[in-house]
Protein backbone atom coordinates (compact mmCIF):
# COMPACT_ATOMS: atom_id res chain seq x y z
CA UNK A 1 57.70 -0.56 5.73
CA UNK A 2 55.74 -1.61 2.94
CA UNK A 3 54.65 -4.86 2.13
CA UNK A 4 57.87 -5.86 -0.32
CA UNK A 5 59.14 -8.97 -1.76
CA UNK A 6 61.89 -9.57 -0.42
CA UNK A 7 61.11 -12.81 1.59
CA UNK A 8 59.84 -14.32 -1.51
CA UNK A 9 63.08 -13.54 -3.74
CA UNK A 10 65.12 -15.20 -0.65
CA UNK A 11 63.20 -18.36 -1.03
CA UNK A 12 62.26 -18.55 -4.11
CA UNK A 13 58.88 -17.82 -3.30
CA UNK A 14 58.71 -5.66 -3.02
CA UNK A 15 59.01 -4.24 1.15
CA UNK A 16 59.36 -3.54 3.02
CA UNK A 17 58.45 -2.27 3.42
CA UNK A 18 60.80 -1.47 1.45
CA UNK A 19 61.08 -1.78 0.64
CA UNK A 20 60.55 -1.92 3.37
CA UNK A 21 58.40 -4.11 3.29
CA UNK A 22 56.31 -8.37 6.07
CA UNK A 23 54.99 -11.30 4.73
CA UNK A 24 50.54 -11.35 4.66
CA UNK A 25 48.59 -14.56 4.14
CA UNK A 26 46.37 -15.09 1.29
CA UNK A 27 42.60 -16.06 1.52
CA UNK A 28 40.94 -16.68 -1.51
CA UNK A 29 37.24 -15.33 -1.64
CA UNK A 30 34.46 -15.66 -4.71
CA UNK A 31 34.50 -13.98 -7.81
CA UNK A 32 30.99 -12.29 -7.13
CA UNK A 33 32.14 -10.90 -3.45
CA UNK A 34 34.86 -9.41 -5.36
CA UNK A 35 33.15 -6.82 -7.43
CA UNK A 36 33.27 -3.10 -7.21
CA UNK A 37 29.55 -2.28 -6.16
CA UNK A 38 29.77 -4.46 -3.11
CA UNK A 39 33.25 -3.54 -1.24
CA UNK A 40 34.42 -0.27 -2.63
CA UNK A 41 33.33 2.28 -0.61
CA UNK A 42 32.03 5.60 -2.50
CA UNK A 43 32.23 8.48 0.04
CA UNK A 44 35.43 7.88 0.91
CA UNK A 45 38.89 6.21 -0.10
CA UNK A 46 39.69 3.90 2.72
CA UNK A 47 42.94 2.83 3.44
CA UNK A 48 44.80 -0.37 5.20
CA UNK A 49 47.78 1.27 7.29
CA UNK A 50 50.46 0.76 9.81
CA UNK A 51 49.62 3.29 13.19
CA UNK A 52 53.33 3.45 13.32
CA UNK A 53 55.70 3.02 10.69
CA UNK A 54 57.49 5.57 9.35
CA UNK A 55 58.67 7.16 7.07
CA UNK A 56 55.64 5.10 5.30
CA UNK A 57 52.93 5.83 7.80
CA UNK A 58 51.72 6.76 11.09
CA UNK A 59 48.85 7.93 12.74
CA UNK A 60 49.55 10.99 12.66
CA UNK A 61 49.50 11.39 9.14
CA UNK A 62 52.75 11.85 8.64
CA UNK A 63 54.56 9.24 6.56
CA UNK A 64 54.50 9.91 2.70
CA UNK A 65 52.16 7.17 2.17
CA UNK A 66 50.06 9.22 4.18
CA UNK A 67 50.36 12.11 1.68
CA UNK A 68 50.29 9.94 -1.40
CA UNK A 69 46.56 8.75 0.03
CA UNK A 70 45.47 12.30 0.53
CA UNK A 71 46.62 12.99 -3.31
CA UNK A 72 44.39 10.04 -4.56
CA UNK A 73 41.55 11.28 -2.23
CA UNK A 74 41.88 14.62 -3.50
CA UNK A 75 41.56 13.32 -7.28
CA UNK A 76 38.93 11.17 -5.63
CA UNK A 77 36.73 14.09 -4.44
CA UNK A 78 36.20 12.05 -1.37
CA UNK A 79 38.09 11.83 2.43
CA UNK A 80 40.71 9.75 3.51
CA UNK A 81 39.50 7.00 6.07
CA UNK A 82 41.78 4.63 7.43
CA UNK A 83 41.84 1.20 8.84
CA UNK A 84 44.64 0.65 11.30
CA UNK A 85 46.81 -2.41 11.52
CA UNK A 86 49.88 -3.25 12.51
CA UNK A 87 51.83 -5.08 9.54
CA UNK A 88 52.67 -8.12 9.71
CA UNK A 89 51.45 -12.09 9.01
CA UNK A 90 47.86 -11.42 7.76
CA UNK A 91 48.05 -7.76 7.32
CA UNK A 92 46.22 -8.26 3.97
CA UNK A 93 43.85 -10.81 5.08
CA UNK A 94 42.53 -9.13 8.31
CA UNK A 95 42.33 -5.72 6.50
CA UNK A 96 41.88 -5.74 2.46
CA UNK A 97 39.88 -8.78 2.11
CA UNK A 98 37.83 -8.55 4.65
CA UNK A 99 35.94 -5.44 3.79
CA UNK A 100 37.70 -3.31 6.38
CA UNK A 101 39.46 -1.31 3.59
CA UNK A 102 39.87 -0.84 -0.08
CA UNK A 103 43.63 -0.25 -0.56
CA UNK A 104 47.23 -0.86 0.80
CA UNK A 105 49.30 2.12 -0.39
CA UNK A 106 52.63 0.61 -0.67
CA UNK A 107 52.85 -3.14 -1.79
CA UNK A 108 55.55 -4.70 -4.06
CA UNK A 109 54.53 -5.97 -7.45
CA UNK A 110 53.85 -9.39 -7.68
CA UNK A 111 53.47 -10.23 -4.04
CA UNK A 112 51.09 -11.88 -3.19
CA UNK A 113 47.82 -12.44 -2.11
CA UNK A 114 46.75 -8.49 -3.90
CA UNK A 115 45.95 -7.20 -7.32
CA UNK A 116 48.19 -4.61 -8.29
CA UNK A 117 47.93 -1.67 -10.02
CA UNK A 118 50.50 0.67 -11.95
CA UNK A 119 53.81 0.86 -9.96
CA UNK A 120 54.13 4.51 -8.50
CA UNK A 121 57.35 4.47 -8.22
CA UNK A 122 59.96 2.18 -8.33
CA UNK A 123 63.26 2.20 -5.80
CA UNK A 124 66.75 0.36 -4.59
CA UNK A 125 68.02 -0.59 -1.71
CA UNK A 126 70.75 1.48 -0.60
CA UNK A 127 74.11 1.67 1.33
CA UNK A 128 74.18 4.38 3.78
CA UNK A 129 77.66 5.89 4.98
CA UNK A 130 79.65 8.36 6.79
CA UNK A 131 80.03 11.19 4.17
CA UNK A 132 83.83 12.14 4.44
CA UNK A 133 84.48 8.09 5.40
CA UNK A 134 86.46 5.47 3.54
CA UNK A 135 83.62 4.07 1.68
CA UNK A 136 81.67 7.21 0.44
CA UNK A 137 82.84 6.47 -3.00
CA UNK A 138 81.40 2.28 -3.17
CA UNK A 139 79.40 1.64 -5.63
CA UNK A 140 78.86 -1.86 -5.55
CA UNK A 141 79.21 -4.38 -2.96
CA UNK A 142 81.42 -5.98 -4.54
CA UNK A 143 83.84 -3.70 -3.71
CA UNK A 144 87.08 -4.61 -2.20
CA UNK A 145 87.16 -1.53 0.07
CA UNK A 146 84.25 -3.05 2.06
CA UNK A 147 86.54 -6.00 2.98
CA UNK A 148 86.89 -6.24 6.97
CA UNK A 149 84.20 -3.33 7.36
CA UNK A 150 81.20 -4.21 9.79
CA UNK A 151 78.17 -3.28 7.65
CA UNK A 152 74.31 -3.34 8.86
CA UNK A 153 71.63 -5.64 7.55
CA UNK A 154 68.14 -6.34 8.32
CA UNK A 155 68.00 -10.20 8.77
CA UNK A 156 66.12 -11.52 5.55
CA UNK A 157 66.11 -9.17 3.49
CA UNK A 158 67.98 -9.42 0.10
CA UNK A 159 71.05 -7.90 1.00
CA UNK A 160 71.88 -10.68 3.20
CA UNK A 161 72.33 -12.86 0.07
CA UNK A 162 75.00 -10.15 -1.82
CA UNK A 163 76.64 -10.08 1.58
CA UNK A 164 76.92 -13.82 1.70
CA UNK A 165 78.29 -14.11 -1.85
CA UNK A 166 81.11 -11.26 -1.08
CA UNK A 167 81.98 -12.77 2.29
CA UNK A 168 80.95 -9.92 3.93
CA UNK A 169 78.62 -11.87 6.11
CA UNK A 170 80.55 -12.75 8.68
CA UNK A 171 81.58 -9.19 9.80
CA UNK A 172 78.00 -7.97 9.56
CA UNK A 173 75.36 -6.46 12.26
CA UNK A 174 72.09 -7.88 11.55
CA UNK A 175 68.71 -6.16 12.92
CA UNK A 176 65.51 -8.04 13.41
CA UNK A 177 62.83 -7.52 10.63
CA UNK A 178 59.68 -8.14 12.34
CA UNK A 179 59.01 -6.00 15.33
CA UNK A 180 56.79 -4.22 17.21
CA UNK A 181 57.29 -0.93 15.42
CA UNK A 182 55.74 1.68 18.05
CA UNK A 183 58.67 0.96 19.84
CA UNK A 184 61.44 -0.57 17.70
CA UNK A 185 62.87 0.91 14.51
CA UNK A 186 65.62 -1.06 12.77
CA UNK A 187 66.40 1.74 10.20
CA UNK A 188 66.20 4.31 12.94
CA UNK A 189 68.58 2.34 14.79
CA UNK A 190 70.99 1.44 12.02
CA UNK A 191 70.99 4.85 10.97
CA UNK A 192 72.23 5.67 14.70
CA UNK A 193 74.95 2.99 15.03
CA UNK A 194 76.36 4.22 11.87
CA UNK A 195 76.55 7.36 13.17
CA UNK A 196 78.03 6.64 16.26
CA UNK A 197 80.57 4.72 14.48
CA UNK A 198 79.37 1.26 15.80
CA UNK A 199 79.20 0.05 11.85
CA UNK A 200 80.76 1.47 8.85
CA UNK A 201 77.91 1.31 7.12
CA UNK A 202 74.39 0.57 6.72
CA UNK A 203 72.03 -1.40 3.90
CA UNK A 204 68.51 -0.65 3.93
CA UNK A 205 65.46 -0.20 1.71
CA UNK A 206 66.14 3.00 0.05
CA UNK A 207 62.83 5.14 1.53
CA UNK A 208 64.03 4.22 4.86
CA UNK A 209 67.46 5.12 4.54
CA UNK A 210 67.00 8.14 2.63
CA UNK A 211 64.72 9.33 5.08
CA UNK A 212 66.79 8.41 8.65
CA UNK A 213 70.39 9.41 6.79
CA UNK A 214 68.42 12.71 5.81
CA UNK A 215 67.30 13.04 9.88
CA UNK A 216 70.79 11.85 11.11
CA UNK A 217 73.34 14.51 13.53
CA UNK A 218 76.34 13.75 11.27
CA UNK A 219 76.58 14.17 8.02
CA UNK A 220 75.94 10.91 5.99
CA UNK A 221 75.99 9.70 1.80
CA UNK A 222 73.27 7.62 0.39
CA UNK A 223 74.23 5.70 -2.48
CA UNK A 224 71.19 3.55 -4.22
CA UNK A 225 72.71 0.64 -4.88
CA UNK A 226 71.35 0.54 -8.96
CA UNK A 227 74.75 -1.21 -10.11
CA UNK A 228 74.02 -4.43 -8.84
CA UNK A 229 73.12 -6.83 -10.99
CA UNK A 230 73.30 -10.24 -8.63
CA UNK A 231 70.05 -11.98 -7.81
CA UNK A 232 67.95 -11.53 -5.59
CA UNK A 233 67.38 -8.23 -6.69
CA UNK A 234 67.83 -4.78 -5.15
CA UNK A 235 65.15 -2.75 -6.61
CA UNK A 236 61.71 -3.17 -6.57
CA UNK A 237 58.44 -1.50 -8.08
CA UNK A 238 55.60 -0.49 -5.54
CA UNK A 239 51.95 -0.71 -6.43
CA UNK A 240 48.73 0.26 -4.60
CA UNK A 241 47.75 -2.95 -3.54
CA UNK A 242 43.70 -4.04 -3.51
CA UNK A 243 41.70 -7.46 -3.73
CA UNK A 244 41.16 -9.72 -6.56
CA UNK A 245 38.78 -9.12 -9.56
CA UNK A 246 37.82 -5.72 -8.56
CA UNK A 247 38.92 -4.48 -12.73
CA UNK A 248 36.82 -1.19 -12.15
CA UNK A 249 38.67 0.29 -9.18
CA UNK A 250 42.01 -1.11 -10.46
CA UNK A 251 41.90 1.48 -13.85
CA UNK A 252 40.30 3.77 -11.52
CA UNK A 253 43.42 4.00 -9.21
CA UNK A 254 45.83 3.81 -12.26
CA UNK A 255 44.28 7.01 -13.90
CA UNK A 256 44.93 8.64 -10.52
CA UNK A 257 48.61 7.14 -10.87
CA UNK A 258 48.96 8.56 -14.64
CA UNK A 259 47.41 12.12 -13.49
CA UNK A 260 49.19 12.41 -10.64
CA UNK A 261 52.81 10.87 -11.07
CA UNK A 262 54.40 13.90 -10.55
CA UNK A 263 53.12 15.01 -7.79
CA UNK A 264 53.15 11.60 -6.18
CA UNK A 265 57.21 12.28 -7.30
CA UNK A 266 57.63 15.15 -5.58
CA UNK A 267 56.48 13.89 -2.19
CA UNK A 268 58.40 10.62 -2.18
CA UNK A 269 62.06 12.58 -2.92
CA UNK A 270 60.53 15.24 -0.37
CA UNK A 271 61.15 12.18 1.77
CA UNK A 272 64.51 11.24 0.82
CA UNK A 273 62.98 8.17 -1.14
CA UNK A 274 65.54 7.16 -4.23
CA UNK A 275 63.06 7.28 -7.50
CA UNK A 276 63.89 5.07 -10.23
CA UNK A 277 62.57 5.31 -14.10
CA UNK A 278 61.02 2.35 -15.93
CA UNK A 279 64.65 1.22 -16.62
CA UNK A 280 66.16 1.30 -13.50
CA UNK A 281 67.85 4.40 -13.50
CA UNK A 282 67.92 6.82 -10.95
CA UNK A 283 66.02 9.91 -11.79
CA UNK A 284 66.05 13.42 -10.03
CA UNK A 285 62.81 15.05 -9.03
CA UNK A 286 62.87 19.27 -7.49
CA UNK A 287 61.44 18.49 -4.07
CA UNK A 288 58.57 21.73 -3.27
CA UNK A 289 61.45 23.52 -1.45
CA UNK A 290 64.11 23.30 -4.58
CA UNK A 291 61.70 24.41 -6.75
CA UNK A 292 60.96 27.36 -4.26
CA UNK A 293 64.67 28.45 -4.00
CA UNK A 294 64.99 28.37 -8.29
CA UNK A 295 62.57 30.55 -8.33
């Protein structure tokens, strides 16, 4: 998932993943080994990724990150060349700041230890459920149809804090947030249990459940959860993510982000990712194959 904030609004301290998004440690380095000239490559745009995290990334290329980097190469006039990494404690600091790579593709503004560019898009966490169910009409979580329902949650993640306000805690399934991801999904597997009818439904970063409901056997509703209005929050805006005083490469990357928004849109709800506008309301973007069949 991408590197979110959600550990940070829990404890008072965008995902992740992402949503996700895991937590990275900060190192601070010298103004003057910060600069464009000396760590930003020019024949190619390098990129810090997960081998194995979808829908986000994977090694094969295949994760919409994935095709949001080949868009920014392509405006680049250079190749895509990454630098694999698991995510997780240090991400940043054993990839971006040591000289390894010159961008993280999906990281939560204001996180720390990154600059951040422009937001390219902004999303919700969402509540995934059984389409002809009991629930397919909640809105909010505060809803007293969800009363004595077992719902999914990834441990630490801000959910848990709206479930612990409604007293919907208690009955809950909670799924571990750091793991080894080239064998463990905790989306995936939500997304499963809800349709085997182990929970009633699941919460999860909305680009990983719109993109699990969307590869699910039995037909399921996401509904971005945009009515919320408890703290911590729900939705988040996700930046490219690259190191400290490097001003050059930051309005580089955010005339990419201005010339190519809407292509950048079209791949993320290709994915099943729910896109928000600048006020937090949910917009709707023709995926390549809509705009095929209008024609």
């Amino acid at each position: 998932m991408p590197v979110l904030a959600d550990r940070r609004s829990r404890k008072a301290a965008f995902v992740a993943g992402l949503l996700a998004l895991a937590a990275a440690d900060g190192v601070v380095f010298p103004a003057a080994a910060q600069t464009m000239p000396d760590l930003v490559a020019r024949d190619a745009f390098r990129v810090c990724a997960d081998p194995a995290n979808m829908p986000f990334s994977n090694r094969q290329a295949e994760g919409f990150e994935n095709k949001i980097a080949d868009i920014v190469a392509d405006e680049l006039k250079v190749p895509v060349r990454y630098f694999w990494l698991s995510q997780g404690p240090g991400f940043a600091r054993n990839t971006l700041q040591t000289g390894l790579c010159d961008v993280i593709i999906g990281y939560a503004a204001g996180a720390d230890p990154v600059q951040h560019t422009n937001p390219y898009y902004s999303s919700v966490y969402v509540l995934v459920v059984k389409a002809d169910g009991p629930l397919a009409d909640v809105t909010r979580l505060d809803d007293p149809r969800l009363k004595g329902h077992r719902l999914g949650v990834v441990a630490a993640t801000p959910p848990v804090d709206h479930l612990m306000e409604q007293g919907l805690i208690k009955d809950a399934k909670s799924y571990a947030l750091l793991v080894e991801r080239r064998f463990q999904s905790p989306g995936e597997d939500m997304i499963a249990d809800l349709a085997s009818g182990e929970i009633d439904g699941a919460l999860l970063w909305g680009p990983i459940g719109g993109y699990f409901a969307k590869k699910a056997g039995v037909p399921l509703k996401v509904i971005p959860l945009v009515e919320e209005t408890g703290r911590p929050p729900l939705s988040f805006r996700i930046t490219f993510g690259i190191r400290p005083e490097e001003d050059d490469w930051k309005h580089k990357l955010n005339g990419v982000i201005a010339k190519r928004q809407a292509d950048f849109n079209r791949v993320l709800a290709s994915y099943g990712v729910p896109l928000l506008d600048f006020r937090g309301k949910l917009i709707s973007v023709a995926t390549p194959a809509e705009s095929g069949k209008a024609q």
